[in-house]
PDB file of N, CA and C in Angstrom:
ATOM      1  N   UNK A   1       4.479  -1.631  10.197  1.00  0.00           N
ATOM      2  CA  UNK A   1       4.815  -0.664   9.164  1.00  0.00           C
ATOM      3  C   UNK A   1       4.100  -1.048   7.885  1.00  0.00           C
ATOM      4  N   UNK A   2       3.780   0.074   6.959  1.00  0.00           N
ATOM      5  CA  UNK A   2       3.385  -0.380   5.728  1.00  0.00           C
ATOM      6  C   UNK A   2       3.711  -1.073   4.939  1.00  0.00           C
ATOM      7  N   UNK A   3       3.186  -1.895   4.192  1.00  0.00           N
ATOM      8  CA  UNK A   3       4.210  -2.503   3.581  1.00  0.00           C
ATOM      9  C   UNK A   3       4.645  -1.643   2.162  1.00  0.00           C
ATOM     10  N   UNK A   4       3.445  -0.838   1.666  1.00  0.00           N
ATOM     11  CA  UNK A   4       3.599  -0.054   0.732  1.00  0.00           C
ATOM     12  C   UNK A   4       5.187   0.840   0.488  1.00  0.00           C
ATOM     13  N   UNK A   5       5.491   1.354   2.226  1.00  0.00           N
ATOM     14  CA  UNK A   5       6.048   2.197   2.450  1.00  0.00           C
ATOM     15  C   UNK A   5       7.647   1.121   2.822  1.00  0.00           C
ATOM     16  N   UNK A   6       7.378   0.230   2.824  1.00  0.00           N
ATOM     17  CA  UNK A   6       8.761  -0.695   2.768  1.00  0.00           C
ATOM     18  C   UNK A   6       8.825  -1.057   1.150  1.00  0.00           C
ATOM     19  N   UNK A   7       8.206  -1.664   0.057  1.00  0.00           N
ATOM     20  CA  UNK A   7       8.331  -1.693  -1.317  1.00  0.00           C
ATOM     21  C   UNK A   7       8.823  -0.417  -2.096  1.00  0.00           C
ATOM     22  N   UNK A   8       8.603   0.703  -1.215  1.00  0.00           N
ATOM     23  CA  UNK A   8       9.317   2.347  -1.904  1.00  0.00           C
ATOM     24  C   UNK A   8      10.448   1.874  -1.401  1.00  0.00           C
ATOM     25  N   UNK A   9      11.106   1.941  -0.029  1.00  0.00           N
ATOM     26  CA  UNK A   9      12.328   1.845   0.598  1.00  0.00           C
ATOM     27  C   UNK A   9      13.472   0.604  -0.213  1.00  0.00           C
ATOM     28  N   UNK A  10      12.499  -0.205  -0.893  1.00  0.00           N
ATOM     29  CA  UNK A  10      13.363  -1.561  -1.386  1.00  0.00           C
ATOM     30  C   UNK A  10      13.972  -0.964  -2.733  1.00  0.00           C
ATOM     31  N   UNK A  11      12.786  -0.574  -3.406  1.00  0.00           N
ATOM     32  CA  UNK A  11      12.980   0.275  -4.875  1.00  0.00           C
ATOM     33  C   UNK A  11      14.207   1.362  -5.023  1.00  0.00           C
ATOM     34  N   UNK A  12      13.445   1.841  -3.835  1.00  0.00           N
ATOM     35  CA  UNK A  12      14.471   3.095  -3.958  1.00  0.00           C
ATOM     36  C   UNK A  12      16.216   2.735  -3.622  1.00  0.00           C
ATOM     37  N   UNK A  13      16.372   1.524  -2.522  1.00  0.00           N
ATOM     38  CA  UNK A  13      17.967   1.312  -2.217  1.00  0.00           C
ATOM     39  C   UNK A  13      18.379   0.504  -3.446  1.00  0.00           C
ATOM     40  N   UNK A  14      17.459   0.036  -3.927  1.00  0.00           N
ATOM     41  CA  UNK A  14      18.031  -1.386  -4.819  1.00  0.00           C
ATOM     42  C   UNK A  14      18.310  -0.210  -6.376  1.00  0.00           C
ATOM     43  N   UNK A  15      17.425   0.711  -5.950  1.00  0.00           N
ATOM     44  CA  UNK A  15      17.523   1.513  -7.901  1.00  0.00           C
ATOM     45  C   UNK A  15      19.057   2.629  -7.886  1.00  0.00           C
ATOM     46  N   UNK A  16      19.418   2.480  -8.793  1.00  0.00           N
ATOM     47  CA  UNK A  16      20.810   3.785  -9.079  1.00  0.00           C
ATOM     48  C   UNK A  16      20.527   5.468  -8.042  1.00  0.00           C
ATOM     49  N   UNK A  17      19.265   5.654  -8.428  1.00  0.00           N
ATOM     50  CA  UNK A  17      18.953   6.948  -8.229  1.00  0.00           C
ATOM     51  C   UNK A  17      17.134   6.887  -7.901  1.00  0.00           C
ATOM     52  N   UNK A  18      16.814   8.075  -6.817  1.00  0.00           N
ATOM     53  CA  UNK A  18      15.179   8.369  -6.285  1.00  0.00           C
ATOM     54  C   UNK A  18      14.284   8.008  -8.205  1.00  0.00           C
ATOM     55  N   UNK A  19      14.779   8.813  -8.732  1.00  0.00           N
ATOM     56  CA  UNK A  19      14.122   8.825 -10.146  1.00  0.00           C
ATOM     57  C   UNK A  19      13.983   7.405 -11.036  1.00  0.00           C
ATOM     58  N   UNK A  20      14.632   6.695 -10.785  1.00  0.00           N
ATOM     59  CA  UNK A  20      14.287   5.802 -11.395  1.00  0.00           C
ATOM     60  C   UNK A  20      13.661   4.810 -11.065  1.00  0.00           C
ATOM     61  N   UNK A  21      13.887   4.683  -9.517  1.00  0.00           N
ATOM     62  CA  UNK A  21      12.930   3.337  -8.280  1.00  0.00           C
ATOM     63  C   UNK A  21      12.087   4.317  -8.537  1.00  0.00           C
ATOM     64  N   UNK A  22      11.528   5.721  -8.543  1.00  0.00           N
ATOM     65  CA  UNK A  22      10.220   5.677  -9.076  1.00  0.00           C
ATOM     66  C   UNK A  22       9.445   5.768 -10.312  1.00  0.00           C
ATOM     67  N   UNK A  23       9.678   5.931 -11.444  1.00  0.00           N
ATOM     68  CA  UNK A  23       9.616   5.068 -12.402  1.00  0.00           C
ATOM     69  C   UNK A  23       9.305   3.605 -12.767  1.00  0.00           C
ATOM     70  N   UNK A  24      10.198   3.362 -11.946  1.00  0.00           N
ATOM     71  CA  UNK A  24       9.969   1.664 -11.654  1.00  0.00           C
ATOM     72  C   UNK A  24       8.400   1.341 -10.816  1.00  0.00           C
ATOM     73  N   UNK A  25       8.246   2.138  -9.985  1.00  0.00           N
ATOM     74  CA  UNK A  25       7.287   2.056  -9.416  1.00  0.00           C
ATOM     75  C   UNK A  25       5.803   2.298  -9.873  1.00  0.00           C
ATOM     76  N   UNK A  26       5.842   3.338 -10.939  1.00  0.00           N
ATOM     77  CA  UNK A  26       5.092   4.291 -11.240  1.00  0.00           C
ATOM     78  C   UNK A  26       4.720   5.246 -10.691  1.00  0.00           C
ATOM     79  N   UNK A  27       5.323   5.809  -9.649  1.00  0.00           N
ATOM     80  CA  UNK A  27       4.619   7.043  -8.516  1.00  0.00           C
ATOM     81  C   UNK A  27       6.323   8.221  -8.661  1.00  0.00           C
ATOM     82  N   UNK A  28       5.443   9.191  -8.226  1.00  0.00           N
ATOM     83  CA  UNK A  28       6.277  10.239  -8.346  1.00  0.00           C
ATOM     84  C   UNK A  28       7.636  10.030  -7.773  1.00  0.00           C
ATOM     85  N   UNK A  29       8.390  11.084  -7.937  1.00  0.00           N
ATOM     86  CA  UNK A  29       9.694  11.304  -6.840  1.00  0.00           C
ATOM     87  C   UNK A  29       9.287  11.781  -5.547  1.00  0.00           C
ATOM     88  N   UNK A  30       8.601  12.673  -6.183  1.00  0.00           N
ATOM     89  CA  UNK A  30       8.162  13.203  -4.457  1.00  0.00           C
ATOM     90  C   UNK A  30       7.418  12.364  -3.840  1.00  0.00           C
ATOM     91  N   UNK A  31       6.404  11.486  -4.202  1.00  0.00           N
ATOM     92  CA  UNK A  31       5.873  10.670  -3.508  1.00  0.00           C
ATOM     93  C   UNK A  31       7.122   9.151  -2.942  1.00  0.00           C
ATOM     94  N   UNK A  32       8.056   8.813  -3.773  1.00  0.00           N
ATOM     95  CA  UNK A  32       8.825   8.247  -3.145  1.00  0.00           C
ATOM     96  C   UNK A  32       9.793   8.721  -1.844  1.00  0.00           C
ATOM     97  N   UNK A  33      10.176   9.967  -2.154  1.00  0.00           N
ATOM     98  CA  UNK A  33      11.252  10.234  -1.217  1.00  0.00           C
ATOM     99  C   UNK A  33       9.934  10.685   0.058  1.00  0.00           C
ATOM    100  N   UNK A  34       8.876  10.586  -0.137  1.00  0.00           N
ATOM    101  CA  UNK A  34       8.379  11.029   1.521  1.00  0.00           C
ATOM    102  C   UNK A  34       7.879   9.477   2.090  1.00  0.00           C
ATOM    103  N   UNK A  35       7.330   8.982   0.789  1.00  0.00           N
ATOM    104  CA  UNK A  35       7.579   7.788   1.911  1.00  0.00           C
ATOM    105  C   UNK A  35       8.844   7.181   2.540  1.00  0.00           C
ATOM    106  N   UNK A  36      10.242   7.544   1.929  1.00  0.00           N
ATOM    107  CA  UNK A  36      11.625   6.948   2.426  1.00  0.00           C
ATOM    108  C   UNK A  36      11.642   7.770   3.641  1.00  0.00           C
ATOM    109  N   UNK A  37      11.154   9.021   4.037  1.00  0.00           N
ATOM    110  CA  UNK A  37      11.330   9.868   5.266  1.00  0.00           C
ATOM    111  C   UNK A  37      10.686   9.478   5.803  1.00  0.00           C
ATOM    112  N   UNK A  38       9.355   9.279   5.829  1.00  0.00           N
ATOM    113  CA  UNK A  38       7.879   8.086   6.694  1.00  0.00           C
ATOM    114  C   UNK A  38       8.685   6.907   7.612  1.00  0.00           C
ATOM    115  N   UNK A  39       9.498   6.024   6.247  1.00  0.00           N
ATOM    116  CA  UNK A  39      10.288   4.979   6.997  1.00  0.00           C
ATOM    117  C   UNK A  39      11.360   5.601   8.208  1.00  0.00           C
ATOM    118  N   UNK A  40      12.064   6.283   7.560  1.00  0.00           N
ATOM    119  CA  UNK A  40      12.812   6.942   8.323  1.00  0.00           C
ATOM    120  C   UNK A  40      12.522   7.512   9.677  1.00  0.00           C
ATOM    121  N   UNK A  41      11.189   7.924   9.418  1.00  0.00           N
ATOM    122  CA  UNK A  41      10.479   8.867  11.005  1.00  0.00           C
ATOM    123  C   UNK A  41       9.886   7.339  12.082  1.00  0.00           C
ATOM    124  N   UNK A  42       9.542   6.425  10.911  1.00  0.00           N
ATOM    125  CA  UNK A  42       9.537   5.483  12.342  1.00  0.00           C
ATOM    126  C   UNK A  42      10.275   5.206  12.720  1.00  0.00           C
ATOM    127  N   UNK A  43      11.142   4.873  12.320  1.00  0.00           N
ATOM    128  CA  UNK A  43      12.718   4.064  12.606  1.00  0.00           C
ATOM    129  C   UNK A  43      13.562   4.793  13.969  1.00  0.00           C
ATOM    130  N   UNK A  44      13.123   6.289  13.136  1.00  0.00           N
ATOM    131  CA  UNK A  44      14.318   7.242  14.076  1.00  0.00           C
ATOM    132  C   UNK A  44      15.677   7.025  13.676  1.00  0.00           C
ATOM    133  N   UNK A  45      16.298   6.294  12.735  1.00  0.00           N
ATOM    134  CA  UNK A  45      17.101   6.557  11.659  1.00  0.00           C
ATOM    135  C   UNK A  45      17.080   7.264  10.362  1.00  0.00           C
ATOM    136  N   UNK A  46      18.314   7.698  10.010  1.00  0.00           N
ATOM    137  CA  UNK A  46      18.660   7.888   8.564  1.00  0.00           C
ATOM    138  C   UNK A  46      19.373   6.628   8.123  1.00  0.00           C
ATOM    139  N   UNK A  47      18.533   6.203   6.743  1.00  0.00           N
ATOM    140  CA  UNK A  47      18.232   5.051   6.038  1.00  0.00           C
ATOM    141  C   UNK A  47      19.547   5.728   4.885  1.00  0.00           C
ATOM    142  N   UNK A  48      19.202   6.860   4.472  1.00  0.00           N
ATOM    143  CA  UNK A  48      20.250   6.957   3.320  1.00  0.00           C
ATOM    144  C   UNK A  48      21.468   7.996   3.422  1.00  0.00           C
ATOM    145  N   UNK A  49      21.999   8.001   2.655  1.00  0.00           N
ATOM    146  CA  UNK A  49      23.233   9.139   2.884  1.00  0.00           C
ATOM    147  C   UNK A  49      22.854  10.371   2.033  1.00  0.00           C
ATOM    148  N   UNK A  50      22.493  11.364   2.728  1.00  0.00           N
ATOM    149  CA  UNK A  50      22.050  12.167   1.740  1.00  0.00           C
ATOM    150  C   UNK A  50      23.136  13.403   1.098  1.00  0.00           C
ATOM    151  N   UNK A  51      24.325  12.863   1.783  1.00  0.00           N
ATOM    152  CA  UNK A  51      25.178  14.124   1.030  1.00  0.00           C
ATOM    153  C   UNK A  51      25.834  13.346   0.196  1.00  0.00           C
ATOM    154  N   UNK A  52      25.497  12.029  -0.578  1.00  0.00           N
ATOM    155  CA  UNK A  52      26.342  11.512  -2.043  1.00  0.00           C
ATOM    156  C   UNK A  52      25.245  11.603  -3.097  1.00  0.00           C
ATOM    157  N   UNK A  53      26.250  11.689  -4.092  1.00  0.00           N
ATOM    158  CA  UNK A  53      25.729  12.056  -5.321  1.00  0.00           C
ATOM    159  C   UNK A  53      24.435  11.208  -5.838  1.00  0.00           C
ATOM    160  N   UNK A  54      25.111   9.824  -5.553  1.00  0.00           N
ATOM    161  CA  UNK A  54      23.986   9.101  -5.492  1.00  0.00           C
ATOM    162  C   UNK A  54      23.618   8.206  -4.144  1.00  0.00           C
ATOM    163  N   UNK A  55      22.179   7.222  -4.716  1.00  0.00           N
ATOM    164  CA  UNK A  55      21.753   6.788  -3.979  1.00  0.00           C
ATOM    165  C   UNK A  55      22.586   5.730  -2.552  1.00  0.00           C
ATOM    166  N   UNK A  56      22.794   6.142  -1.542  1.00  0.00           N
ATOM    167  CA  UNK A  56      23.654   5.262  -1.014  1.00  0.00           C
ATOM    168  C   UNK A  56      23.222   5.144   0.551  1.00  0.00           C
ATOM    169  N   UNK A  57      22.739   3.869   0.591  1.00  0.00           N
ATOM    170  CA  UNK A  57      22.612   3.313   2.126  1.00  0.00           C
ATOM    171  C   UNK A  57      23.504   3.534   2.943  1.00  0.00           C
ATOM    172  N   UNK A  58      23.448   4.142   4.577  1.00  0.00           N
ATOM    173  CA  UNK A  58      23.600   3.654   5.510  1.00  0.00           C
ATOM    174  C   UNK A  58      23.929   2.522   6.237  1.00  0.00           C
ATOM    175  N   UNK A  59      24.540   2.391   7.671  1.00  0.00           N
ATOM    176  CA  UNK A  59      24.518   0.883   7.778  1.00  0.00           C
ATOM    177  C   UNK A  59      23.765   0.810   8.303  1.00  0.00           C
ATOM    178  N   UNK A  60      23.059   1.520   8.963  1.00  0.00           N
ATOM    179  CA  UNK A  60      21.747   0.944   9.359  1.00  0.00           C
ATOM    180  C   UNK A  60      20.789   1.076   8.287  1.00  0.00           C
ATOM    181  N   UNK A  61      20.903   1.387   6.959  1.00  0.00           N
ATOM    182  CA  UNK A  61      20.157   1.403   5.997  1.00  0.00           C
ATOM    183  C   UNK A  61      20.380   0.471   5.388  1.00  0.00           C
ATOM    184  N   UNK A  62      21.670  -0.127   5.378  1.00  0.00           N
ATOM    185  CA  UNK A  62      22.320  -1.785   4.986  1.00  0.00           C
ATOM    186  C   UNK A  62      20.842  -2.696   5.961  1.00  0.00           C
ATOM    187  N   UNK A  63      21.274  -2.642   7.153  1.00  0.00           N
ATOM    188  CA  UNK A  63      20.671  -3.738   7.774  1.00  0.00           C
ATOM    189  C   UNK A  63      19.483  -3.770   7.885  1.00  0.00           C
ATOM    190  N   UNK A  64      18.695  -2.882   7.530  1.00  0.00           N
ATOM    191  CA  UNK A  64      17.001  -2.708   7.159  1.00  0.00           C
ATOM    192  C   UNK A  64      16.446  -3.162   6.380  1.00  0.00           C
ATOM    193  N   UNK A  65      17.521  -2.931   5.034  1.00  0.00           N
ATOM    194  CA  UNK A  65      17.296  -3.555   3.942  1.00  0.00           C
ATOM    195  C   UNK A  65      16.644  -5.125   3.718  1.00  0.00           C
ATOM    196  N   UNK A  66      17.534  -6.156   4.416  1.00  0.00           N
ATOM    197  CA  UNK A  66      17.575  -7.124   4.932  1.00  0.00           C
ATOM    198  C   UNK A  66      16.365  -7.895   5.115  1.00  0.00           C
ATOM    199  N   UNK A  67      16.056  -7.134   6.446  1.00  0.00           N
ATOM    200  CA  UNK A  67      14.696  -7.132   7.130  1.00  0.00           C
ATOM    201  C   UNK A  67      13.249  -6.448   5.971  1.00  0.00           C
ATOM    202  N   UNK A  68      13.449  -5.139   5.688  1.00  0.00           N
ATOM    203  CA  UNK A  68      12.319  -4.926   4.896  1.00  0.00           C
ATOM    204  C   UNK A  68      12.175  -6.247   3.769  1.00  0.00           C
ATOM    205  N   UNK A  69      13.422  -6.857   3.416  1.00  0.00           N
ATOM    206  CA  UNK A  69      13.015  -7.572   1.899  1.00  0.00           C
ATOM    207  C   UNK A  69      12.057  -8.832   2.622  1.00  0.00           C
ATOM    208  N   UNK A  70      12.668  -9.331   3.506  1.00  0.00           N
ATOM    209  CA  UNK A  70      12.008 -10.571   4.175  1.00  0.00           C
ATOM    210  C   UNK A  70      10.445 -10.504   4.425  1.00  0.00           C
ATOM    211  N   UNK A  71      10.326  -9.143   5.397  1.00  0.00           N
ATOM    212  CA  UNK A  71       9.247  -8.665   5.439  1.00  0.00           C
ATOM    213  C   UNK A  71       8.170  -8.665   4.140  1.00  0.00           C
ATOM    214  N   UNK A  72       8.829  -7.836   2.941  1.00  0.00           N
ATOM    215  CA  UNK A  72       7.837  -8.130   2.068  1.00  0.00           C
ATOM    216  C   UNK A  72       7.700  -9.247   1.068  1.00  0.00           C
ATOM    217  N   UNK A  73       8.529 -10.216   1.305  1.00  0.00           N
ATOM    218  CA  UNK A  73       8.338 -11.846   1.171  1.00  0.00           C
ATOM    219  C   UNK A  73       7.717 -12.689   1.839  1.00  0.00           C
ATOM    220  N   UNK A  74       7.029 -12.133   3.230  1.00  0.00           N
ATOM    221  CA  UNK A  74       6.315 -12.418   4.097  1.00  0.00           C
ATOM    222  C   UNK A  74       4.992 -12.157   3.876  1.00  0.00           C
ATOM    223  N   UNK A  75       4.647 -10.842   3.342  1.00  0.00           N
ATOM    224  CA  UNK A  75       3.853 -10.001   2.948  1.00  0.00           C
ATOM    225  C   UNK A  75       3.206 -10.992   1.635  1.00  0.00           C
ATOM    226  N   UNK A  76       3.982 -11.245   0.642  1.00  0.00           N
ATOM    227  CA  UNK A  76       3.666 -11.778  -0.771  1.00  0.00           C
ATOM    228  C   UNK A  76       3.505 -13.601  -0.508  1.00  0.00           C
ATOM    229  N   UNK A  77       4.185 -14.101   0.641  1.00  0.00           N
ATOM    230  CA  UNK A  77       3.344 -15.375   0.694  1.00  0.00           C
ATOM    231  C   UNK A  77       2.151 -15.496   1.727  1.00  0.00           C
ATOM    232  N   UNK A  78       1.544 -14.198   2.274  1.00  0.00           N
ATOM    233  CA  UNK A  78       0.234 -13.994   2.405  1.00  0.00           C
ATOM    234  C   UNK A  78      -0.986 -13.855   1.772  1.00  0.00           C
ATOM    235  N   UNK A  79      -0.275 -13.426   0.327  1.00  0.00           N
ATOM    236  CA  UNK A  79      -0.997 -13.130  -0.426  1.00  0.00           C
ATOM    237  C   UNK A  79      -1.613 -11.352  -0.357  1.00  0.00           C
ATOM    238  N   UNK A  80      -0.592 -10.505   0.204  1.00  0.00           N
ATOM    239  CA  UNK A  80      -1.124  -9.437   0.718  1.00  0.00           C
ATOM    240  C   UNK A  80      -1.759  -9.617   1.465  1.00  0.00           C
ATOM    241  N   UNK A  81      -2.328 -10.059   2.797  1.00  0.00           N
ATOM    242  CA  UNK A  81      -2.856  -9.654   4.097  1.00  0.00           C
ATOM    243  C   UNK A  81      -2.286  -8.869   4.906  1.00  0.00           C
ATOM    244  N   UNK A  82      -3.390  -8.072   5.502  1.00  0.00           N
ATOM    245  CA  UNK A  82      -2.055  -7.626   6.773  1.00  0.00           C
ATOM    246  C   UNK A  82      -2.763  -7.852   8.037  1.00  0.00           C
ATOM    247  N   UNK A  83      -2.724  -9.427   7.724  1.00  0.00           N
ATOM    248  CA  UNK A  83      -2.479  -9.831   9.333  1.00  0.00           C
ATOM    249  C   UNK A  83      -4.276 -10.034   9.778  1.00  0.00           C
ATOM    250  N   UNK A  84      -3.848 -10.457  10.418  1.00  0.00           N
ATOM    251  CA  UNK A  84      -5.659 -10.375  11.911  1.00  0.00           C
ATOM    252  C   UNK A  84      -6.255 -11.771  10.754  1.00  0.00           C
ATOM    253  N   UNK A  85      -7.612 -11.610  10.675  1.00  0.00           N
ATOM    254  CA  UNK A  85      -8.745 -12.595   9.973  1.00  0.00           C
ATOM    255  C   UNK A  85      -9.086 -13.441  10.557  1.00  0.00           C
ATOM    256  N   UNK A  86      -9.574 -14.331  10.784  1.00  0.00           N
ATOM    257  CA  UNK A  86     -10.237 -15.700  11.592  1.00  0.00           C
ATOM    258  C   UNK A  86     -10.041 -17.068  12.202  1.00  0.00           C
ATOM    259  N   UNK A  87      -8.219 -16.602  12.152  1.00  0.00           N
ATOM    260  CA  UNK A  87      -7.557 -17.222  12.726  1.00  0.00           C
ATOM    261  C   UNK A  87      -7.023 -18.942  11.972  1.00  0.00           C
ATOM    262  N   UNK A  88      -7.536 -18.787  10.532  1.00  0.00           N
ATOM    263  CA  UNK A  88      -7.799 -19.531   9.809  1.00  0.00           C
ATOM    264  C   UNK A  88      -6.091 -20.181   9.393  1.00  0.00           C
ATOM    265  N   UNK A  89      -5.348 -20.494   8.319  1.00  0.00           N
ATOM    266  CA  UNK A  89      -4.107 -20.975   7.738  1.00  0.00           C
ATOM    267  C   UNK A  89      -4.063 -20.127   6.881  1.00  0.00           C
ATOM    268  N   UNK A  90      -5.209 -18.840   6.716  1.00  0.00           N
ATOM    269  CA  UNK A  90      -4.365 -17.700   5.744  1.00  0.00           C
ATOM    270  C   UNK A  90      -4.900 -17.995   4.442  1.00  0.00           C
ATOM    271  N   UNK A  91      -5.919 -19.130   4.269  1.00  0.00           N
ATOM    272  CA  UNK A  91      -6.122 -19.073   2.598  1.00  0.00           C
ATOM    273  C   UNK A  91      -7.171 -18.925   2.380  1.00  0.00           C
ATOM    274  N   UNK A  92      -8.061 -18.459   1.785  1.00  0.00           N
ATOM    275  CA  UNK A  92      -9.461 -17.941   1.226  1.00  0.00           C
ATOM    276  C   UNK A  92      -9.942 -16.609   1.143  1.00  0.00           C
ATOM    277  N   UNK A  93      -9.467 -15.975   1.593  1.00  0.00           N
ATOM    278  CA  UNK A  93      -9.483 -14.664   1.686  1.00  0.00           C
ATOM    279  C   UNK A  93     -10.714 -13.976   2.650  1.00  0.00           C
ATOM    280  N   UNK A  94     -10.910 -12.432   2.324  1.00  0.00           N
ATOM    281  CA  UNK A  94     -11.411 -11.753   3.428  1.00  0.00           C
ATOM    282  C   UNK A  94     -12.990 -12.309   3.616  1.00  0.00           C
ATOM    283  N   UNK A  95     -12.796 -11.542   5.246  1.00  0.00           N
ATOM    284  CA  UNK A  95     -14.305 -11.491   5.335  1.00  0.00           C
ATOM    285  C   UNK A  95     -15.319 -10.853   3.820  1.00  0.00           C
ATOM    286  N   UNK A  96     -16.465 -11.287   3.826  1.00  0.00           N
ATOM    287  CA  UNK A  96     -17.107 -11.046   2.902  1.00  0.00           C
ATOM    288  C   UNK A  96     -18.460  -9.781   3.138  1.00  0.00           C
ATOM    289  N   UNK A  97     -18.754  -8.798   2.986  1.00  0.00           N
ATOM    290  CA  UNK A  97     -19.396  -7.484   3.506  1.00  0.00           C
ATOM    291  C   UNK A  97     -20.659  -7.840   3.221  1.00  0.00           C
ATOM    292  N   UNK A  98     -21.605  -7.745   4.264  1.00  0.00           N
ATOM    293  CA  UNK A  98     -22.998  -7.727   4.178  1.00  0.00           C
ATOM    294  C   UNK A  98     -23.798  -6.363   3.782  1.00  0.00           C
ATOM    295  N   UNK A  99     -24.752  -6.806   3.079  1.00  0.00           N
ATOM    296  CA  UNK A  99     -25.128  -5.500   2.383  1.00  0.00           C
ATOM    297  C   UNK A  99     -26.386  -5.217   3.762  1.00  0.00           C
ATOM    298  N   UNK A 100     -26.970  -5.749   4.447  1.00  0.00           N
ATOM    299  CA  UNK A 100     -27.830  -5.270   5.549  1.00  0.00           C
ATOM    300  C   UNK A 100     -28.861  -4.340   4.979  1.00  0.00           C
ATOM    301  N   UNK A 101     -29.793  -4.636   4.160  1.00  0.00           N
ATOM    302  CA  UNK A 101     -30.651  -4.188   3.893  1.00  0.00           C
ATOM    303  C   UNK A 101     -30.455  -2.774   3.263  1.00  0.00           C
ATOM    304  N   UNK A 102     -29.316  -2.528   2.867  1.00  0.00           N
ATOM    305  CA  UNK A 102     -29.154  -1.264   2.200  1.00  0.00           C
ATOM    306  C   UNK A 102     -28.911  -1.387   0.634  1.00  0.00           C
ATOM    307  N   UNK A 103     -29.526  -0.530   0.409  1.00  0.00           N
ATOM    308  CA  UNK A 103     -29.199  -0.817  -1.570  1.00  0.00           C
ATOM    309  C   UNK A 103     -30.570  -0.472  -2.647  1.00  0.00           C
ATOM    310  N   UNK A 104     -30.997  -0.916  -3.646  1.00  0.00           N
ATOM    311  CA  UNK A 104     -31.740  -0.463  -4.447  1.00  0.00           C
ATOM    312  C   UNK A 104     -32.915  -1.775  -4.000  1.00  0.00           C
ATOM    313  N   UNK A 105     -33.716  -1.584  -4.062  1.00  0.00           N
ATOM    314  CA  UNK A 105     -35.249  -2.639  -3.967  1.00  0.00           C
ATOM    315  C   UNK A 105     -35.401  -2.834  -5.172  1.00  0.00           C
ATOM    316  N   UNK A 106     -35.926  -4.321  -6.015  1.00  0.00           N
ATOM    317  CA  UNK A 106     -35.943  -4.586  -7.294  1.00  0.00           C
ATOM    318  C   UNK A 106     -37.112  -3.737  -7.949  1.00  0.00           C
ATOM    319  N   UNK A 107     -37.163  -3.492  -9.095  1.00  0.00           N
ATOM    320  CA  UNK A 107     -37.925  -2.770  -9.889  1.00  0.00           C
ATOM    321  C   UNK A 107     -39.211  -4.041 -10.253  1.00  0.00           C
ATOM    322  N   UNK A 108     -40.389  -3.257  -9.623  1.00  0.00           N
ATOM    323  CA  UNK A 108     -41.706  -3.744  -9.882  1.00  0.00           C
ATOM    324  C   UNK A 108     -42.353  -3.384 -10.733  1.00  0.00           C
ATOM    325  N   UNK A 109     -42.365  -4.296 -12.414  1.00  0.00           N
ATOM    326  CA  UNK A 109     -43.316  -3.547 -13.269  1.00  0.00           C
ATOM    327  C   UNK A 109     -44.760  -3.134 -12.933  1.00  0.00           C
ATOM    328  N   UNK A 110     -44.508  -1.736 -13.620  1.00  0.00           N
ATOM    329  CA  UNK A 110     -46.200  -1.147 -13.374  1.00  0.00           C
ATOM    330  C   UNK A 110     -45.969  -0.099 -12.063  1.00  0.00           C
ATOM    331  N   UNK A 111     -44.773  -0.413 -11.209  1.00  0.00           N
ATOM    332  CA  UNK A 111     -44.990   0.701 -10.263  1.00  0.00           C
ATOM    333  C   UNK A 111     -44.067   1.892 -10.323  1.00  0.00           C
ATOM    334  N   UNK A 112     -44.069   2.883  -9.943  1.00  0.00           N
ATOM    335  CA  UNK A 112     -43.183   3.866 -10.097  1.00  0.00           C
ATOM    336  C   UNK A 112     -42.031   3.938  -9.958  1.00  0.00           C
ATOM    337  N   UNK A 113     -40.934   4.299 -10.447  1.00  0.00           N
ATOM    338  CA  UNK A 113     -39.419   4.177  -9.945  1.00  0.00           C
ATOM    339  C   UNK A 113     -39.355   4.780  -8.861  1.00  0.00           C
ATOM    340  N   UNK A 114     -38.663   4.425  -7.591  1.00  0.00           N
ATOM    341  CA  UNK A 114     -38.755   4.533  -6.564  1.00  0.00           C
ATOM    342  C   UNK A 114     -37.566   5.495  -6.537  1.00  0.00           C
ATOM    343  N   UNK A 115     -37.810   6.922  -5.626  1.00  0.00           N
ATOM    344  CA  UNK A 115     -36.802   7.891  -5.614  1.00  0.00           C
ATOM    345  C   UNK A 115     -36.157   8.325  -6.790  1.00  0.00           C
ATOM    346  N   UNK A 116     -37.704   8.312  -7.849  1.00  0.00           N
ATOM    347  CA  UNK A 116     -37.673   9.408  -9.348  1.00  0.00           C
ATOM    348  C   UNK A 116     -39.031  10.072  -8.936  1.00  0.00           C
ATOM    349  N   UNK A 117     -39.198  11.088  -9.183  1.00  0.00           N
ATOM    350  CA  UNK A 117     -40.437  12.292  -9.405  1.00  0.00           C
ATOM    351  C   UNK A 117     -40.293  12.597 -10.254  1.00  0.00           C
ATOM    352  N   UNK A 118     -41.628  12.340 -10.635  1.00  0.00           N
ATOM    353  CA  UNK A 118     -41.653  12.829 -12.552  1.00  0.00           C
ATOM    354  C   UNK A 118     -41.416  14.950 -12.375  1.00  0.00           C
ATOM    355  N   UNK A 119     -41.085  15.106 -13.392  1.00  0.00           N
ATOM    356  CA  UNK A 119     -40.673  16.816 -13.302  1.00  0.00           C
ATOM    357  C   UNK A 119     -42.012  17.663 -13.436  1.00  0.00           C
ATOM    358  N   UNK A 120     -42.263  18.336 -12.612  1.00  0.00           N
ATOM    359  CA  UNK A 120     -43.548  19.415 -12.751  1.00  0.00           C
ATOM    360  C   UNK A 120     -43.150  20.515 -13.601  1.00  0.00           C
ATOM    361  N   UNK A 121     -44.150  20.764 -14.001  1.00  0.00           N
ATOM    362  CA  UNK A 121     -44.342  21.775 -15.018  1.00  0.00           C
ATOM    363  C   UNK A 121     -44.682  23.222 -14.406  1.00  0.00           C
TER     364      UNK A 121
END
């Protein structure tokens, strides 16, 4: 699961109300409450109670809780990875991207800029 989409789910049970875990977050309401349904659609549970006034867990929204926080304490002494890499102890970070011969060729004084045409008249 995302972890993105478990840090909405934490916000949102731990905050009074949808509006203010997002706030807290900086992302919309609507963008919070669809990721809480996202969680929800994997799960195949309902995480919250949606006929109280306010925000109020489930018990299986109790016991998720739990698990998501661990999870993203898991997540944060990775340092954000998610997972796989080189089988290494997890510290140095990612592979590093080869540029493979793609990119700009250095500029040779005296010769033309390469992929400029001067403008015809």
């Amino acid at each position: 699961m995302d972890i993105t989409l478990l840090a909405h789910f934490v916000a949102a049970a731990e905050a009074s109300d949808f509006a203010r875990a997002a706030q807290a977050l900086d992302v919309s309401r609507d963008t919070l409450s669809a990721s809480v349904k996202r969680v929800e659609a994997e799960l195949g549970y309902a995480l919250f109670d949606r006929t109280a006034e306010s925000t109020t867990l489930t018990e299986i929204g109790l016991a998720f809780l739990d698990d998501a926080r661990l999870e993203l304490a898991r997540a944060a002494g990775r340092g954000g990875q998610s997972g796989g890499g080189s089988g290494g102890s997890g510290g140095g970070g990612g592979k590093a991207k080869a540029n493979k011969g793609r990119g700009r060729a250095p500029a040779v004084k005296g010769q033309p800029k390469l992929g400029k045409k001067r403008q015809s008249r």
